[in-house]
N, C-alpha and C. Protein backbone atom coordinates (compact mmCIF):
# COMPACT_ATOMS: atom_id res chain seq x y z
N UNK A 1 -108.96 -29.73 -45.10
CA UNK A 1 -109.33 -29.24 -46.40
C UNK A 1 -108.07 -28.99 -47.21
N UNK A 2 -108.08 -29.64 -48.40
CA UNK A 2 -106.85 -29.33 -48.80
C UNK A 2 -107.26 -28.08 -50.22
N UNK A 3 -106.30 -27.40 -50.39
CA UNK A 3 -106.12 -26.41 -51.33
C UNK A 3 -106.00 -26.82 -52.76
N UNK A 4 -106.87 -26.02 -53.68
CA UNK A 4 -106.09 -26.24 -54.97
C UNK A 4 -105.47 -25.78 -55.64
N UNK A 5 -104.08 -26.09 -56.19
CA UNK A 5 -103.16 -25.20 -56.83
C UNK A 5 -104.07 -25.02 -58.15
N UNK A 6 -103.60 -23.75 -58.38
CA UNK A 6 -104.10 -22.88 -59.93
C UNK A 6 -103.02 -23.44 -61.00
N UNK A 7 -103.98 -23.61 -62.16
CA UNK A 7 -102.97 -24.27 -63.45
C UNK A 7 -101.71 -23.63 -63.68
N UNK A 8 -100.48 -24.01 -63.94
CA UNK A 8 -99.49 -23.32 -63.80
C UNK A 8 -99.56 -22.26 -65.07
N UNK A 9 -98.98 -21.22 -64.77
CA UNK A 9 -98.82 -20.06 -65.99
C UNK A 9 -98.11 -20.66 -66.91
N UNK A 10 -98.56 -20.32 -68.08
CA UNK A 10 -98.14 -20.42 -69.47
C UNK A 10 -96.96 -19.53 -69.87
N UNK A 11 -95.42 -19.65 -69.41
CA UNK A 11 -94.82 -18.54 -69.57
C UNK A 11 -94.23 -18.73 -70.78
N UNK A 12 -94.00 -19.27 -71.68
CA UNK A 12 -92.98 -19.81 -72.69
C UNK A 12 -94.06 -19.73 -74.08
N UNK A 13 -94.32 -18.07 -74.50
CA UNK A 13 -95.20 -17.91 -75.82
C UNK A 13 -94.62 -17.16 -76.57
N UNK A 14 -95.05 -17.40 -77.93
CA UNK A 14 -93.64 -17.50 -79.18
C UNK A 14 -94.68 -15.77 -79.53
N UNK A 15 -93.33 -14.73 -79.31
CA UNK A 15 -94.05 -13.56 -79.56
C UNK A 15 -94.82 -12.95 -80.74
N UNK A 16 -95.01 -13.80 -81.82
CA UNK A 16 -95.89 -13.52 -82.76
C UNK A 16 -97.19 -13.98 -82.31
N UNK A 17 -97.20 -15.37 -81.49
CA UNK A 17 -98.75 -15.49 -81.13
C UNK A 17 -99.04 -14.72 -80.05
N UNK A 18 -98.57 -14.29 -79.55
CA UNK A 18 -98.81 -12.39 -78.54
C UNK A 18 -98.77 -11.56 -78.76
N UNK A 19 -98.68 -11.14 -80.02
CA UNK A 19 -98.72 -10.33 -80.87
C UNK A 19 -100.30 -10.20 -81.56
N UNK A 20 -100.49 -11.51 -81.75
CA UNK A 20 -101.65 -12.20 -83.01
C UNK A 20 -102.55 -12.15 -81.94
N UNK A 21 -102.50 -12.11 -80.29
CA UNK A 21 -103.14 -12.47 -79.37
C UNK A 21 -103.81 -10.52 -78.76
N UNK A 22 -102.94 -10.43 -79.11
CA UNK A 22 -103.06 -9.05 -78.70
C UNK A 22 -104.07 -7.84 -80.05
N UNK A 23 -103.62 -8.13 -80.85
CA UNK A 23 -104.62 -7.78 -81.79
C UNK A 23 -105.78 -8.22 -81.65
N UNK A 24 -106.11 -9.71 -81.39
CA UNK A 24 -107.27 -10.08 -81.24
C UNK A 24 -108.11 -9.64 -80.17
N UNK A 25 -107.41 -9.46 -79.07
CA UNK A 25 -107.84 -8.89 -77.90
C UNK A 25 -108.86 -7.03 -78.40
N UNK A 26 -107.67 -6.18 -78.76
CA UNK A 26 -108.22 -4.95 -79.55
C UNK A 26 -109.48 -5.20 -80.29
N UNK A 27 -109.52 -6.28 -81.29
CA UNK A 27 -110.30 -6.59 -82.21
C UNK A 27 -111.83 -6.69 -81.67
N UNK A 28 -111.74 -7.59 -80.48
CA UNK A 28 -112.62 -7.89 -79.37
C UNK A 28 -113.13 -6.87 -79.01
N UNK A 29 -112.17 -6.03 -78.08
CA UNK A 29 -112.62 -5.20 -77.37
C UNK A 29 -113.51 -3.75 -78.18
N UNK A 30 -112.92 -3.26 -79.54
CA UNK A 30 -113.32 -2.68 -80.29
C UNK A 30 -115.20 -3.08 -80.77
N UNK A 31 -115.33 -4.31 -81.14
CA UNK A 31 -116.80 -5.13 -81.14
C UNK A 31 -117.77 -4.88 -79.97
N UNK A 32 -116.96 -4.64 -78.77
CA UNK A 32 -118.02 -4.66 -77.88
C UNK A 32 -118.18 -3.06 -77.01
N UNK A 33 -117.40 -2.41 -77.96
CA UNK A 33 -117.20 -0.99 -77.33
C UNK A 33 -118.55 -0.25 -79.03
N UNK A 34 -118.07 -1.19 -79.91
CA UNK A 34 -119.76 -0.68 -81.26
C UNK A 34 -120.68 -0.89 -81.01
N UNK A 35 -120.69 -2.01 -80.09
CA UNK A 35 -122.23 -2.41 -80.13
C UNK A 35 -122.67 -1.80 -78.88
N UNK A 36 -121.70 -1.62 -77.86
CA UNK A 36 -122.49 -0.16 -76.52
C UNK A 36 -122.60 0.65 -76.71
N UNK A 37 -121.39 1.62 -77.99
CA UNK A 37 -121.95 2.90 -78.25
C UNK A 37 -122.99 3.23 -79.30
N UNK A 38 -123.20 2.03 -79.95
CA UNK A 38 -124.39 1.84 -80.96
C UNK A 38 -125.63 2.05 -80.00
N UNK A 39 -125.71 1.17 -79.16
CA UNK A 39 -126.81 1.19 -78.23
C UNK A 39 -127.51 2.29 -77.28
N UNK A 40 -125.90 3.34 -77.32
CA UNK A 40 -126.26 5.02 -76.00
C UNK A 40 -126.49 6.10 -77.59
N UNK A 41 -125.90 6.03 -78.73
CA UNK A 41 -126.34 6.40 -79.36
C UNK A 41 -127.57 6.32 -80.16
N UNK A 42 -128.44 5.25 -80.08
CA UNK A 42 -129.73 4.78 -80.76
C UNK A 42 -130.22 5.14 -79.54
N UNK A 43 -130.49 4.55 -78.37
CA UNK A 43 -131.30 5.57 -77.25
C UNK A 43 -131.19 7.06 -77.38
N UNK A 44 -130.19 7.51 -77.68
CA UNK A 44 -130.66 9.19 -77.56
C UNK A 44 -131.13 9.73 -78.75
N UNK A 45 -130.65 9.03 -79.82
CA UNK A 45 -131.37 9.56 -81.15
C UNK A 45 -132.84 9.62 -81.15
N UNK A 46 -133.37 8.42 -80.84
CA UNK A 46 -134.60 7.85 -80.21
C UNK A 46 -135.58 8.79 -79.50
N UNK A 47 -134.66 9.13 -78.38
CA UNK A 47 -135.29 9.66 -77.19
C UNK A 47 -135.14 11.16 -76.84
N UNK A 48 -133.64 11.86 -77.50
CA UNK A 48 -133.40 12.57 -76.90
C UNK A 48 -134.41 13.80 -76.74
N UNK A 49 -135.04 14.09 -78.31
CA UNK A 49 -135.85 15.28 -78.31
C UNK A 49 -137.08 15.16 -77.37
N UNK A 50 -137.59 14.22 -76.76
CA UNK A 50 -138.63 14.00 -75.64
C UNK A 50 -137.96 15.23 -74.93
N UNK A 51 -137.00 14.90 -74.27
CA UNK A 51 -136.42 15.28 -73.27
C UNK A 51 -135.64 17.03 -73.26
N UNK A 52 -135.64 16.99 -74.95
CA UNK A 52 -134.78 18.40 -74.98
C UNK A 52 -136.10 19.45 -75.02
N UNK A 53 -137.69 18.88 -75.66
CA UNK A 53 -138.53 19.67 -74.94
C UNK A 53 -138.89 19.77 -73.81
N UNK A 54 -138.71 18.98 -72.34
CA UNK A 54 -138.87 18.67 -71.66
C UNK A 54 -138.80 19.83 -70.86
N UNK A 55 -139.73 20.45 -70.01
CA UNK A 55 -139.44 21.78 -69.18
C UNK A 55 -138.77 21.71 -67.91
N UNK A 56 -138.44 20.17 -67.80
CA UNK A 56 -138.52 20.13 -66.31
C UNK A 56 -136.74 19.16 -66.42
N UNK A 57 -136.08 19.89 -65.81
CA UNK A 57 -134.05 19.91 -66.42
C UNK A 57 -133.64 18.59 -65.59
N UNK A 58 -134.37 18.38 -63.92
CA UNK A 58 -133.94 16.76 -63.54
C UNK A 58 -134.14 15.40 -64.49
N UNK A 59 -135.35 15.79 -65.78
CA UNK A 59 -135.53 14.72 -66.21
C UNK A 59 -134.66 14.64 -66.89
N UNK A 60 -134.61 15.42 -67.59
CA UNK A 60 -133.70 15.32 -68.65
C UNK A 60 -131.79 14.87 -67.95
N UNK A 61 -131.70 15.84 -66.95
CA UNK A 61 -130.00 15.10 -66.29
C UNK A 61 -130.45 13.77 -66.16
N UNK A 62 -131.59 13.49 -65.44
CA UNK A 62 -131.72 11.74 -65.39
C UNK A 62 -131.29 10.82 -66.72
N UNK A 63 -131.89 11.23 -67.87
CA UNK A 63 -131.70 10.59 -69.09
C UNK A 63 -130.20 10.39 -69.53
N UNK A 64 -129.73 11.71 -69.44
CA UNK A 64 -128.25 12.15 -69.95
C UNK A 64 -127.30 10.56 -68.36
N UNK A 65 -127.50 11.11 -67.52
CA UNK A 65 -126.99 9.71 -66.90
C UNK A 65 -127.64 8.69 -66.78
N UNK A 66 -128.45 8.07 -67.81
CA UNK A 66 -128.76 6.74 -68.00
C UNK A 66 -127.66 6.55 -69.10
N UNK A 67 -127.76 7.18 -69.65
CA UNK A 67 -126.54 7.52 -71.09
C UNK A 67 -125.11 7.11 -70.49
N UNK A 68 -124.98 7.92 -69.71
CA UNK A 68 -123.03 7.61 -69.13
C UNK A 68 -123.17 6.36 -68.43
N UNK A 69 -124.12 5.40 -68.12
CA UNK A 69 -124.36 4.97 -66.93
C UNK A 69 -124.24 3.34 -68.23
N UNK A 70 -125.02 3.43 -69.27
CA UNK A 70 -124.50 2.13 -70.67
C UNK A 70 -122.98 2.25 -70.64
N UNK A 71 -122.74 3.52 -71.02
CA UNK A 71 -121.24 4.01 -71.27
C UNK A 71 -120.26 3.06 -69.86
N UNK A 72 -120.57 3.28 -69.32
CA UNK A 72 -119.82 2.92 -67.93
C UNK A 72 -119.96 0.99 -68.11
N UNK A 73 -121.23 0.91 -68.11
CA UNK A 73 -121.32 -0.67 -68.32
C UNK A 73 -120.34 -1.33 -69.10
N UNK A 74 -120.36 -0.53 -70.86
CA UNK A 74 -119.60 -0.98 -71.92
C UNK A 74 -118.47 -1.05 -71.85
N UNK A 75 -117.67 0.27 -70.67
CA UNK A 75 -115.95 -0.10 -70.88
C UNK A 75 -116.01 -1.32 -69.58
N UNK A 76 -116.68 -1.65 -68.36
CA UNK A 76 -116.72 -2.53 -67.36
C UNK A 76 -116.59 -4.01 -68.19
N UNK A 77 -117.44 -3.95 -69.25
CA UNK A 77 -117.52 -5.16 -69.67
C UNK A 77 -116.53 -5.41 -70.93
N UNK A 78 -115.82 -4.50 -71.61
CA UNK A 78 -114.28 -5.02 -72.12
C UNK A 78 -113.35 -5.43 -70.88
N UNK A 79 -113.17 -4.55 -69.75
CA UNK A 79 -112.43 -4.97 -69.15
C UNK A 79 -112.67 -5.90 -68.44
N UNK A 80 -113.58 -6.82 -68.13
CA UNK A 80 -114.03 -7.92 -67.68
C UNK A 80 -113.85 -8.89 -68.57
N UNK A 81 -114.24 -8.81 -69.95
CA UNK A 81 -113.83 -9.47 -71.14
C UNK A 81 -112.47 -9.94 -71.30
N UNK A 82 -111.78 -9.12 -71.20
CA UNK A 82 -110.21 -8.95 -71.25
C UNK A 82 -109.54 -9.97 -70.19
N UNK A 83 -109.69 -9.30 -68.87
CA UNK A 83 -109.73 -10.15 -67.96
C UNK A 83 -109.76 -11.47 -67.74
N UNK A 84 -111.33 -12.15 -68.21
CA UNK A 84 -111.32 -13.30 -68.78
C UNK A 84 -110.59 -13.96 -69.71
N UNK A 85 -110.22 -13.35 -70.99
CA UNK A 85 -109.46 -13.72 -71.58
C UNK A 85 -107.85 -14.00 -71.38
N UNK A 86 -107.32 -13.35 -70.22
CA UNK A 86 -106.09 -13.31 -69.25
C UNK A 86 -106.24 -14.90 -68.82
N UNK A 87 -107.17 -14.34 -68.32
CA UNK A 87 -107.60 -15.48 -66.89
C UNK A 87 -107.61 -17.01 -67.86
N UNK A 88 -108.23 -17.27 -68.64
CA UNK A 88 -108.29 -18.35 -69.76
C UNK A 88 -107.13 -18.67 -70.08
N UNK A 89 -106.56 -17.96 -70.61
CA UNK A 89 -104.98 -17.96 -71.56
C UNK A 89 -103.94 -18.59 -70.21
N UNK A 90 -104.09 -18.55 -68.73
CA UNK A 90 -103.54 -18.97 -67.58
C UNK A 90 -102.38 -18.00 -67.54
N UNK A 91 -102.68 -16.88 -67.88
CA UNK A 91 -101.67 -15.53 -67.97
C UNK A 91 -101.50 -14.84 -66.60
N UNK A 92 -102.45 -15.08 -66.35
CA UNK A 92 -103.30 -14.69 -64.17
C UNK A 92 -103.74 -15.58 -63.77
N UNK A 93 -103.33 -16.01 -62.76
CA UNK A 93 -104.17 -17.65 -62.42
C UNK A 93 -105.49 -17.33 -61.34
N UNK A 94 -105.97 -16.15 -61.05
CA UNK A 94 -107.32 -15.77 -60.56
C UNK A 94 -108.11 -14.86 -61.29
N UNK A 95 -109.03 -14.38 -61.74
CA UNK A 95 -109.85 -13.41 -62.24
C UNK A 95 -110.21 -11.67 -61.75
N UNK A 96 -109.93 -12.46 -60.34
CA UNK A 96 -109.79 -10.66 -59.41
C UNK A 96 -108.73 -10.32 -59.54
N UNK A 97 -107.12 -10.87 -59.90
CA UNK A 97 -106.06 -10.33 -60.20
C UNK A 97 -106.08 -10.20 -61.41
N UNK A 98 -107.05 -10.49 -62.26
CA UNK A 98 -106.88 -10.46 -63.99
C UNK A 98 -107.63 -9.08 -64.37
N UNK A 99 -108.97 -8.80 -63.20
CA UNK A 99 -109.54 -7.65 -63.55
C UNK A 99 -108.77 -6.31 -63.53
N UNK A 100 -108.31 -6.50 -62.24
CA UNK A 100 -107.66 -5.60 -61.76
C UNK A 100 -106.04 -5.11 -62.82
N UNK A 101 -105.82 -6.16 -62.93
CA UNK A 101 -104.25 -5.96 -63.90
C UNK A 101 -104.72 -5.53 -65.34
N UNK A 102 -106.38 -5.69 -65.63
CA UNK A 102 -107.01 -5.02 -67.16
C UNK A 102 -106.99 -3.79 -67.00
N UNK A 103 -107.98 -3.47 -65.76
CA UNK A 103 -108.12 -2.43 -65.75
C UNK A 103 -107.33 -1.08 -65.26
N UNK A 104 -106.37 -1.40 -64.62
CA UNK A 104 -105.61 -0.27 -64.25
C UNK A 104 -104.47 -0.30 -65.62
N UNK A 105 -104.56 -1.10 -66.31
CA UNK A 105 -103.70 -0.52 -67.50
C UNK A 105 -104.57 -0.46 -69.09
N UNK A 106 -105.99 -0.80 -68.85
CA UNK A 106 -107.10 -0.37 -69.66
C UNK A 106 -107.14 1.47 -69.99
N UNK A 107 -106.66 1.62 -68.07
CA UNK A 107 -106.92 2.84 -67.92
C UNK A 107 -106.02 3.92 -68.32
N UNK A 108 -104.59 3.20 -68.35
CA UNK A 108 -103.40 3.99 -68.48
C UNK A 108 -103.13 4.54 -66.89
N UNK A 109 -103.87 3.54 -65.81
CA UNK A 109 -103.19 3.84 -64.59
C UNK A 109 -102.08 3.75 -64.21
N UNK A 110 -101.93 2.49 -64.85
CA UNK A 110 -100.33 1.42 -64.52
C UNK A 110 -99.81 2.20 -63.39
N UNK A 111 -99.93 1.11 -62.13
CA UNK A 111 -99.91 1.35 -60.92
C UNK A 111 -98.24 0.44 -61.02
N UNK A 112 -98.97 -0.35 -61.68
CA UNK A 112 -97.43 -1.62 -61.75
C UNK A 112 -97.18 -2.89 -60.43
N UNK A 113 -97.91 -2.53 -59.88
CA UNK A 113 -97.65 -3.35 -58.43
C UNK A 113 -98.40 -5.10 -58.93
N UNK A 114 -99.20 -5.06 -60.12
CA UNK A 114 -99.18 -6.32 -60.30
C UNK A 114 -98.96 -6.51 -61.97
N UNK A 115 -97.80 -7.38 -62.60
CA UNK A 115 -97.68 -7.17 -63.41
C UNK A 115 -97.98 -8.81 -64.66
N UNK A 116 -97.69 -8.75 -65.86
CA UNK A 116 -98.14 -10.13 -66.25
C UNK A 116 -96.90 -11.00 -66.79
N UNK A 117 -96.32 -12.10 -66.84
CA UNK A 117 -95.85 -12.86 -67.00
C UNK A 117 -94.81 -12.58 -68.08
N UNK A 118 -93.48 -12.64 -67.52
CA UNK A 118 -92.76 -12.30 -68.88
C UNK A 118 -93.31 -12.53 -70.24
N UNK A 119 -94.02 -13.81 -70.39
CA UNK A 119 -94.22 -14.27 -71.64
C UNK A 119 -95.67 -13.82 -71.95
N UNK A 120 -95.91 -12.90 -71.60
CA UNK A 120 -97.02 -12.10 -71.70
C UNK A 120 -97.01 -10.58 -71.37
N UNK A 121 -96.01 -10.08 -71.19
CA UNK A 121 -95.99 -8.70 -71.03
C UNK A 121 -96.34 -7.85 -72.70
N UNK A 122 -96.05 -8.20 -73.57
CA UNK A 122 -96.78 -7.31 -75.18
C UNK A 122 -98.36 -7.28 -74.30
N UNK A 123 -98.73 -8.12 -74.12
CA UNK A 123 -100.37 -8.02 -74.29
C UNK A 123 -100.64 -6.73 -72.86
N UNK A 124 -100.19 -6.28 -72.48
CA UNK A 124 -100.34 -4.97 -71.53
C UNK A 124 -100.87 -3.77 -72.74
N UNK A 125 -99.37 -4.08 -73.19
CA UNK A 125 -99.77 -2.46 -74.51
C UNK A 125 -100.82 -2.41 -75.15
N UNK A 126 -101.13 -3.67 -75.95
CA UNK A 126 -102.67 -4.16 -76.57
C UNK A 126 -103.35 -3.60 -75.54
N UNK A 127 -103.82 -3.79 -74.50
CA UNK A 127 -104.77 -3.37 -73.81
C UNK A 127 -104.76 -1.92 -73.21
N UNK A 128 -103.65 -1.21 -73.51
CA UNK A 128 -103.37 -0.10 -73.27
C UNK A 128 -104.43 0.82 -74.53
N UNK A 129 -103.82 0.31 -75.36
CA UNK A 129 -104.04 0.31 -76.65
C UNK A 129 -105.39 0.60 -76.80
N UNK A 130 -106.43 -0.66 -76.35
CA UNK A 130 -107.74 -0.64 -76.34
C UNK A 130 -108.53 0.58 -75.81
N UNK A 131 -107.85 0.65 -74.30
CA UNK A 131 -108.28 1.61 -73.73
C UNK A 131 -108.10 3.08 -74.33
N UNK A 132 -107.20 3.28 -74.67
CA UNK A 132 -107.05 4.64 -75.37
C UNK A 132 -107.78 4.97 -76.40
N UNK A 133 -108.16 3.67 -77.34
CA UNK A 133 -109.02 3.90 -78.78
C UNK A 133 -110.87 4.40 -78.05
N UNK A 134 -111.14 3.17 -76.84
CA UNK A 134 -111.99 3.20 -76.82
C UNK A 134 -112.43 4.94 -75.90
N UNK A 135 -111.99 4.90 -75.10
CA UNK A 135 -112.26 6.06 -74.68
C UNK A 135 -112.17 7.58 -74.94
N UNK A 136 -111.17 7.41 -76.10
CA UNK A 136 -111.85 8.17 -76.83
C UNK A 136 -113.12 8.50 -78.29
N UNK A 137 -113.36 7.48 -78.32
CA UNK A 137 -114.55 7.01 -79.20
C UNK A 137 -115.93 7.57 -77.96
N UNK A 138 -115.60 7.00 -76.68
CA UNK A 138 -116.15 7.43 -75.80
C UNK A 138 -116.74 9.07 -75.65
N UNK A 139 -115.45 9.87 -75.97
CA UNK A 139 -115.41 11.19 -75.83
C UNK A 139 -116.23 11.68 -77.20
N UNK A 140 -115.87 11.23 -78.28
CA UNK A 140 -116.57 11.77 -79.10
C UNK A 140 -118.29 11.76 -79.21
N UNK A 141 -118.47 10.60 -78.27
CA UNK A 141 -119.85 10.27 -78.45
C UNK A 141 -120.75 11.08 -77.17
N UNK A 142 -120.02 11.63 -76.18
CA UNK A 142 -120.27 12.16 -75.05
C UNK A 142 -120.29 13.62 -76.29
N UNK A 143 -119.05 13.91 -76.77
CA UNK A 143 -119.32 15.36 -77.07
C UNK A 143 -120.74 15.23 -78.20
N UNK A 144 -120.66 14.57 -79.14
CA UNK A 144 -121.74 15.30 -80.13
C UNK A 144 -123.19 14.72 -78.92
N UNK A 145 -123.41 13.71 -77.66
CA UNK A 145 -124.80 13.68 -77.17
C UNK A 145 -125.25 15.09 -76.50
N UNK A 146 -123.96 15.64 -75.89
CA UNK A 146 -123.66 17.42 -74.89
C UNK A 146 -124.58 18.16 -76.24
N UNK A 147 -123.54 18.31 -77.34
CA UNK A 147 -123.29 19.22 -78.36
C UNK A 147 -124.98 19.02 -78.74
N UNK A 148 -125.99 17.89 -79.32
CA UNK A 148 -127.02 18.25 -79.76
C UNK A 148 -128.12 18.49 -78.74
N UNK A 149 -127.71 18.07 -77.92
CA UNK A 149 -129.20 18.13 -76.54
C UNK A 149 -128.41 20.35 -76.43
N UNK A 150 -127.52 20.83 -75.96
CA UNK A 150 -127.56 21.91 -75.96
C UNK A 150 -128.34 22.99 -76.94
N UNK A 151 -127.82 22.18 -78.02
CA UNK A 151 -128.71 23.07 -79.39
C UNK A 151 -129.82 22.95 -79.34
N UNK A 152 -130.50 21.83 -79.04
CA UNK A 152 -131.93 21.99 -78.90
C UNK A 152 -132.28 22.51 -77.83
N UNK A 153 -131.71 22.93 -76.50
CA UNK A 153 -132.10 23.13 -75.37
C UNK A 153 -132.18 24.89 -75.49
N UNK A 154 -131.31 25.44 -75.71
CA UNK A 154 -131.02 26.79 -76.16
C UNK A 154 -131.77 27.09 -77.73
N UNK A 155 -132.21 26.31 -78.29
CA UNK A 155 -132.41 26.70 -79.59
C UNK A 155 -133.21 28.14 -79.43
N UNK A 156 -134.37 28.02 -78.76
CA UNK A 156 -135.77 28.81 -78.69
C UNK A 156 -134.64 30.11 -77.87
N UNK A 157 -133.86 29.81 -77.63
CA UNK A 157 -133.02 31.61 -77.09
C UNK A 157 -132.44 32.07 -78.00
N UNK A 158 -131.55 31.21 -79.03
CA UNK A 158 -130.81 31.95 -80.09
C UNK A 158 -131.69 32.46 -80.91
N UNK A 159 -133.13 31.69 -81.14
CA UNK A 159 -133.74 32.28 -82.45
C UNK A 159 -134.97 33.55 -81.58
N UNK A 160 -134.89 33.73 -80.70
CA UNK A 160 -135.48 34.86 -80.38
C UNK A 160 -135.08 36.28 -80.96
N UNK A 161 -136.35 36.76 -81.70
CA UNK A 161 -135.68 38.16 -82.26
C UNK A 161 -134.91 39.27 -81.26
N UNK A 162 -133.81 40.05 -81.58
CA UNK A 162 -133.32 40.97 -81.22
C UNK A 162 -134.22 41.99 -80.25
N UNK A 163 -134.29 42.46 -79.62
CA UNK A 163 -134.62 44.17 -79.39
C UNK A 163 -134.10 44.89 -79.65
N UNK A 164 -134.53 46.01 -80.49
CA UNK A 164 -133.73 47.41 -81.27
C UNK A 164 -133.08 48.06 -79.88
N UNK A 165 -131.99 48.61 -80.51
CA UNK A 165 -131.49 48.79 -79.19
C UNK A 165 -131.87 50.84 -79.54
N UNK A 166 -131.94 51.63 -78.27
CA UNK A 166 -132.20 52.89 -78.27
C UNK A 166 -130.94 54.02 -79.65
N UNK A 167 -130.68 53.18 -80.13
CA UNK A 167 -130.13 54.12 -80.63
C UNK A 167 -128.49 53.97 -81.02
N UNK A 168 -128.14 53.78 -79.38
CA UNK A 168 -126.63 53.64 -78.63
C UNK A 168 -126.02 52.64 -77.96
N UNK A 169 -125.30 51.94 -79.00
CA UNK A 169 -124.52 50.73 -79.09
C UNK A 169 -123.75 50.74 -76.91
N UNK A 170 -124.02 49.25 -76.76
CA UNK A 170 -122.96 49.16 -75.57
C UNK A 170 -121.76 49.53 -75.51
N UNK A 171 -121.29 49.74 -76.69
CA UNK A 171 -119.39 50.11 -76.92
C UNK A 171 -119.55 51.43 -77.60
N UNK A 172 -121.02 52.12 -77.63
CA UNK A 172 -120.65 53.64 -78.23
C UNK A 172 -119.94 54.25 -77.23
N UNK A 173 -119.54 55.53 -77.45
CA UNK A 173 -118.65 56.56 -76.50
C UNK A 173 -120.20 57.74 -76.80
N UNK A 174 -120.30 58.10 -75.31
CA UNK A 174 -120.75 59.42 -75.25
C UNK A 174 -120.09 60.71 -75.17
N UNK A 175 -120.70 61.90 -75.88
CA UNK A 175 -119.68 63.20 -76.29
C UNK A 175 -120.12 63.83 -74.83
């Protein structure tokens, strides 16, 4: 059985089109990080108040991680995206070394133990890059789904009237 060599790497790229390559990459990855958080945000807008009346709190954690669980899909699939696009460009000449080299610097792991081609090292930061925009776009969308399912969950406690209290404040002093 004989072996097949992988297309040779492309090392010799004129750093404006890795530059131009790398933006595009962001550009990409940004498109497919709107249209997943479009998608965990229209499900809970949708759905959430089912659930924030809901008396019974497993259903509702169930829902809330169907939620992180798109979320999780959407950054899997930039960095698979990415990857591919490595892997295409002949920047990584396998796809399991292309995932892996997305995602640990998607992540801001940078382990470093596999790195990309002189003539491709800009496009790391781009993807650094990505990762940082997207995850926190991430965070914001995690905080306001927390932030309104709480308000409705607690609502019916804050608006419960007071009880007069006897008289004598918790912080009065007795004579």
């Amino acid at each position: 059985m004989v072996a097949l060599n992988p297309a040779p790497l492309i090392t010799d790229v004129h750093p404006f089109l890795e530059i131009g390559l790398g933006l595009i990459m962001i550009l990409f990855c940004m498109l497919i990080h709107s249209i997943g958080m479009y998608q965990v945000m229209h499900r809970f807008e949708i759905h959430w108040w089912r659930f924030a009346r809901e008396n019974r709190e497993l259903r509702r954690q169930i829902y809330f991680f169907y939620l992180v669980i798109l979320i999780l899909l959407t950054h899997l699939t930039e960095i698979f995206s990415l990857a591919l696009i490595l892997h295409f460009m002949q920047a990584i000449p396998d796809l399991r070394t292309a995932f892996y080299l997305v995602g640990e610097t998607y992540t801001s792991l940078g382990n470093g133990d596999v790195l990309l081609p002189l003539g491709w090292r800009q496009l790391a930061m781009f993807i650094t890059m990505s990762g940082l925009l997207t995850f926190g776009w991430t965070t914001g969308v995690l905080a306001n789904i927390v932030g309104k399912t709480y308000d409705a969950q607690f609502a019916s406690v804050r608006d419960k009237p007071t009880v007069p209290s006897s008289g004598k404040g918790e912080d009065s002093v007795e004579d």
